[in-house]
Protein backbone atom coordinates (compact mmCIF):
# COMPACT_ATOMS: atom_id res chain seq x y z
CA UNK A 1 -25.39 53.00 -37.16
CA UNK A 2 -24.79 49.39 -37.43
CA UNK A 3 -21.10 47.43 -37.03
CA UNK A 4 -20.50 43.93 -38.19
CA UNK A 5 -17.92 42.24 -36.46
CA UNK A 6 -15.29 40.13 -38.70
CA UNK A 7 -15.60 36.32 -38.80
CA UNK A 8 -13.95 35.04 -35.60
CA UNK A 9 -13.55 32.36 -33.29
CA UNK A 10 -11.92 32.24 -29.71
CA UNK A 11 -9.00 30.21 -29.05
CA UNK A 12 -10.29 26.80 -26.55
CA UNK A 13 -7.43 27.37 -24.35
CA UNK A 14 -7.20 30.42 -23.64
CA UNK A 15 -10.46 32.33 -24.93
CA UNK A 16 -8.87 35.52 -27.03
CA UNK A 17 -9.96 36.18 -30.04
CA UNK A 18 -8.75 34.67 -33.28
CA UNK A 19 -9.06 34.53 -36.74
CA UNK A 20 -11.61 32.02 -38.28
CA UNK A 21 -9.48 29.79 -39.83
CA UNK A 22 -7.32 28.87 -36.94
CA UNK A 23 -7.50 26.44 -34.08
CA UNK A 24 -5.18 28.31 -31.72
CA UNK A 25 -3.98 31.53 -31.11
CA UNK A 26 -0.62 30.91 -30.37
CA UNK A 27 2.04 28.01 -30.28
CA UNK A 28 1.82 28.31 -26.86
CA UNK A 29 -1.89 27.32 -26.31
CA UNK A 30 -1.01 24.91 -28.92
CA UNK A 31 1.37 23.12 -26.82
CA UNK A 32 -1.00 23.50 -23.82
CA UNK A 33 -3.94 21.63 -26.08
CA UNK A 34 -1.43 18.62 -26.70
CA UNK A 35 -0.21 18.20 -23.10
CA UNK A 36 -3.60 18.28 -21.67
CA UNK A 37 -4.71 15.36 -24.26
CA UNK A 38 -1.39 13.69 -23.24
CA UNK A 39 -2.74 13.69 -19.40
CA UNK A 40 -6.57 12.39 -20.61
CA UNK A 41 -5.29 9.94 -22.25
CA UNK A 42 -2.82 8.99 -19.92
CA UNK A 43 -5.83 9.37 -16.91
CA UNK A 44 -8.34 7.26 -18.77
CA UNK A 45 -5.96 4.51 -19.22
CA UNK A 46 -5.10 4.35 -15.41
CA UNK A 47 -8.99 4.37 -14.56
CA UNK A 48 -9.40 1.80 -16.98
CA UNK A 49 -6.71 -0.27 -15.56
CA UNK A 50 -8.11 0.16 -12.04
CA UNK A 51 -11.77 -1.25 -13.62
CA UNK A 52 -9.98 -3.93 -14.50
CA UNK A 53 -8.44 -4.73 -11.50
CA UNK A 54 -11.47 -4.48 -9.39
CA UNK A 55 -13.50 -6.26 -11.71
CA UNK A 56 -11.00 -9.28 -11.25
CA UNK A 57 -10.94 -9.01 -7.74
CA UNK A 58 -14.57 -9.21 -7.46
CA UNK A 59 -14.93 -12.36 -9.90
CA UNK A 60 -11.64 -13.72 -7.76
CA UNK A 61 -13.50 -13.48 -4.80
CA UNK A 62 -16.52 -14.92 -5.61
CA UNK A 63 -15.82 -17.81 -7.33
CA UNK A 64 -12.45 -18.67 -5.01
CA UNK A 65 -13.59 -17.16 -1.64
CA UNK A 66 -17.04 -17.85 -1.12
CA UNK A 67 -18.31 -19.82 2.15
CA UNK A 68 -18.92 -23.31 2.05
């Protein structure tokens, strides 16, 4: 006795099980995709910025602030 289970995927957010041709489940995990992009995007930008600033202290303080 063999079963075949129907083409499926699992929803990334939340892990039930979903027809093939979707990308979410629900509106809900939809929504929950979006806002977590929103906040990666949103980190990466702040780490970048922080590079950034370090890097220009360090060149600041090498060139300006070295001993003599």
């Amino acid at each position: 006795m063999s079963t075949t289970i129907p083409a499926h995927k699992h929803c990334r957010i939340c892990g039930r099980s979903m027809p093939a041709n979707r990308e979410y489940c629900s509106n809900e995990c939809r929504d929950k995709a979006g806002k977590g992009e929103k906040k990666a995007k949103r980190m990466s930008r702040i780490w970048l910025l922080v590079l950034v600033v370090l890097m220009f202290f360090f060149i600041f303080s090498s060139v300006f602030l070295r001993p003599t």
